[in-house]
Protein backbone atom coordinates (compact mmCIF):
# COMPACT_ATOMS: atom_id res chain seq x y z
CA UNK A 1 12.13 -2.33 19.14
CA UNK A 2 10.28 -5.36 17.17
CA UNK A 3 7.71 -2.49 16.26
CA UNK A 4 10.07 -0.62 14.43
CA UNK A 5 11.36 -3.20 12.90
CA UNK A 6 8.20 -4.49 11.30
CA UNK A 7 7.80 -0.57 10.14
CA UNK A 8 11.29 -0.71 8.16
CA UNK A 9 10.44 -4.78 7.09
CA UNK A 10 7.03 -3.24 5.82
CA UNK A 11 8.77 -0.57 3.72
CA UNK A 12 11.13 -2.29 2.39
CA UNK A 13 8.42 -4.09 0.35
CA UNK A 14 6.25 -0.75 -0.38
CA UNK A 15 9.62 0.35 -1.75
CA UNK A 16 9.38 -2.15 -4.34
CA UNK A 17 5.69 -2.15 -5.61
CA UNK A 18 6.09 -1.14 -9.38
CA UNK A 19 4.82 2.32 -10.61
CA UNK A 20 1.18 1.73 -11.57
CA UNK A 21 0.15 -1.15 -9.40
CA UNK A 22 -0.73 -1.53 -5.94
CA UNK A 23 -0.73 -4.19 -3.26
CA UNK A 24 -2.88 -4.95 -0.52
CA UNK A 25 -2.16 -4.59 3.36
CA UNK A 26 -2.54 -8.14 4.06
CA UNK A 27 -0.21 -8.86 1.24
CA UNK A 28 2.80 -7.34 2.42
CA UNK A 29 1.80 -8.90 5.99
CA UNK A 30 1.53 -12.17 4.60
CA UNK A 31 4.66 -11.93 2.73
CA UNK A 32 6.10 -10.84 5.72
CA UNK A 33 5.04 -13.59 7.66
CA UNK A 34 2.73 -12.45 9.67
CA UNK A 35 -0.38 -13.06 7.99
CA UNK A 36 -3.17 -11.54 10.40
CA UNK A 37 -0.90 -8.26 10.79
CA UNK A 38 -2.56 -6.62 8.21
CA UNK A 39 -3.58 -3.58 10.29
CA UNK A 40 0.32 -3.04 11.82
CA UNK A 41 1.21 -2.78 8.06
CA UNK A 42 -1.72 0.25 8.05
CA UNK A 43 -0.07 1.94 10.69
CA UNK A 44 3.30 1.15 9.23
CA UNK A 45 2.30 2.98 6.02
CA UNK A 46 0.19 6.23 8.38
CA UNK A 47 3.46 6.27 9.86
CA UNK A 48 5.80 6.85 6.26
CA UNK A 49 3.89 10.04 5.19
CA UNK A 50 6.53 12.57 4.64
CA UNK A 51 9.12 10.07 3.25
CA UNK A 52 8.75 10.36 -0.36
CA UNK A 53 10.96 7.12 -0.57
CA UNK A 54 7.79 4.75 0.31
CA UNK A 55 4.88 4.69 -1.96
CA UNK A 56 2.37 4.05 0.98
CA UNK A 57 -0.39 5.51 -2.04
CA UNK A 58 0.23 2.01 -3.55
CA UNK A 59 -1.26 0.11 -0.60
CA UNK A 60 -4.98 -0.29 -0.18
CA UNK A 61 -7.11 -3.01 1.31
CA UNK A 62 -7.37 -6.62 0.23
CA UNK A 63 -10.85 -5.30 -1.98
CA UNK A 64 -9.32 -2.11 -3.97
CA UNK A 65 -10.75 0.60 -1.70
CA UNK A 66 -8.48 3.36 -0.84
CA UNK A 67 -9.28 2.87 3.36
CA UNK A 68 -5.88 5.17 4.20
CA UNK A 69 -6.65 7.75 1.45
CA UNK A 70 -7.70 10.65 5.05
CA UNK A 71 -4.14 9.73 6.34
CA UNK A 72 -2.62 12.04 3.15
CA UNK A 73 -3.00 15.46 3.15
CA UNK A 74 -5.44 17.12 0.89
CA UNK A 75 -9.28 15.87 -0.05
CA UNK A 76 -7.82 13.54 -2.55
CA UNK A 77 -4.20 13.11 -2.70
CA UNK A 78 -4.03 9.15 -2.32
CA UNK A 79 -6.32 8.88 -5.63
CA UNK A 80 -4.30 11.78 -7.75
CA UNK A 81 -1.17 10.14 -6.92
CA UNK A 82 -2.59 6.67 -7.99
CA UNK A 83 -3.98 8.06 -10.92
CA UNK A 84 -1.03 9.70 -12.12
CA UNK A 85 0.25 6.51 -12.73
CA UNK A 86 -3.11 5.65 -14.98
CA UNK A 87 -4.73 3.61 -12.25
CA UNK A 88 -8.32 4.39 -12.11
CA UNK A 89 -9.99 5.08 -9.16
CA UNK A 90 -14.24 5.42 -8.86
CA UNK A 91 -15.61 6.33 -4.95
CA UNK A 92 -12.72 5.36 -3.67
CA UNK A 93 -12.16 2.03 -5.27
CA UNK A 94 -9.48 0.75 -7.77
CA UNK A 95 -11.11 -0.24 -10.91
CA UNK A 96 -10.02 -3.45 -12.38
CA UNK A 97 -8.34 -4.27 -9.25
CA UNK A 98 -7.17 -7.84 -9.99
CA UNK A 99 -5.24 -6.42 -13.45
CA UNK A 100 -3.32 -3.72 -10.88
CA UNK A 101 -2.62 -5.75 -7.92
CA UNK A 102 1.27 -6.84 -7.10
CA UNK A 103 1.65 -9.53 -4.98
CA UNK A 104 4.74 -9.29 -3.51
CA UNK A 105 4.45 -13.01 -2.38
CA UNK A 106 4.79 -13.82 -6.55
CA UNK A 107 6.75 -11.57 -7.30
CA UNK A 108 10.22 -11.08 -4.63
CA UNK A 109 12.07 -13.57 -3.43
């Protein structure tokens, strides 16, 4: 199952994005090695809600905007969970999104 495996490869990064920063989908992809797979790493994250283990809040799209925040349950739970860790969110977007972002290209080996 190469699907599944890209879920679990996909994780295993989320796993490792530092409390109080966030990544981008096309990040981990790219990272990954699979560059225009930006939207399987979407579904890979839809796909973790209920495992508390993989901070799927931490992954938005490649501009700041919180595009998987109606996969979490409640009106606003993506944002409250990124803003418990001080990063602040207007209409949906990450403020100062360049001083927040991880890329896990820079910083895993």
């Amino acid at each position: 199952m190469p699907e599944t495996n890209f879920f679990e490869r996909c994780y295993s990064v989320a796993k490792q994005i530092p409390y109080g920063r966030v990544t981008s989908y096309g990040a981990i992809a790219k990272y990954l090695g699979a560059a225009r797979s930006a939207r399987m790493v979407g579904w890979a994250m839809n796909a973790s809600h209920g495992n508390d283990e993989i901070p799927a809040h931490r992954v938005v799209n490649r501009k700041g905007l919180l595009t998987g925040k109606h996969h979490f349950q409640g009106t606003n739970l993506m944002q409250q969970l990124l803003e418990s860790e001080g990063i602040v969110v207007v209409d949906s977007q990450i403020q100062n999104f360049s001083d927040v972002f991880w890329d896990p290209s820079h910083e895993l080996l």
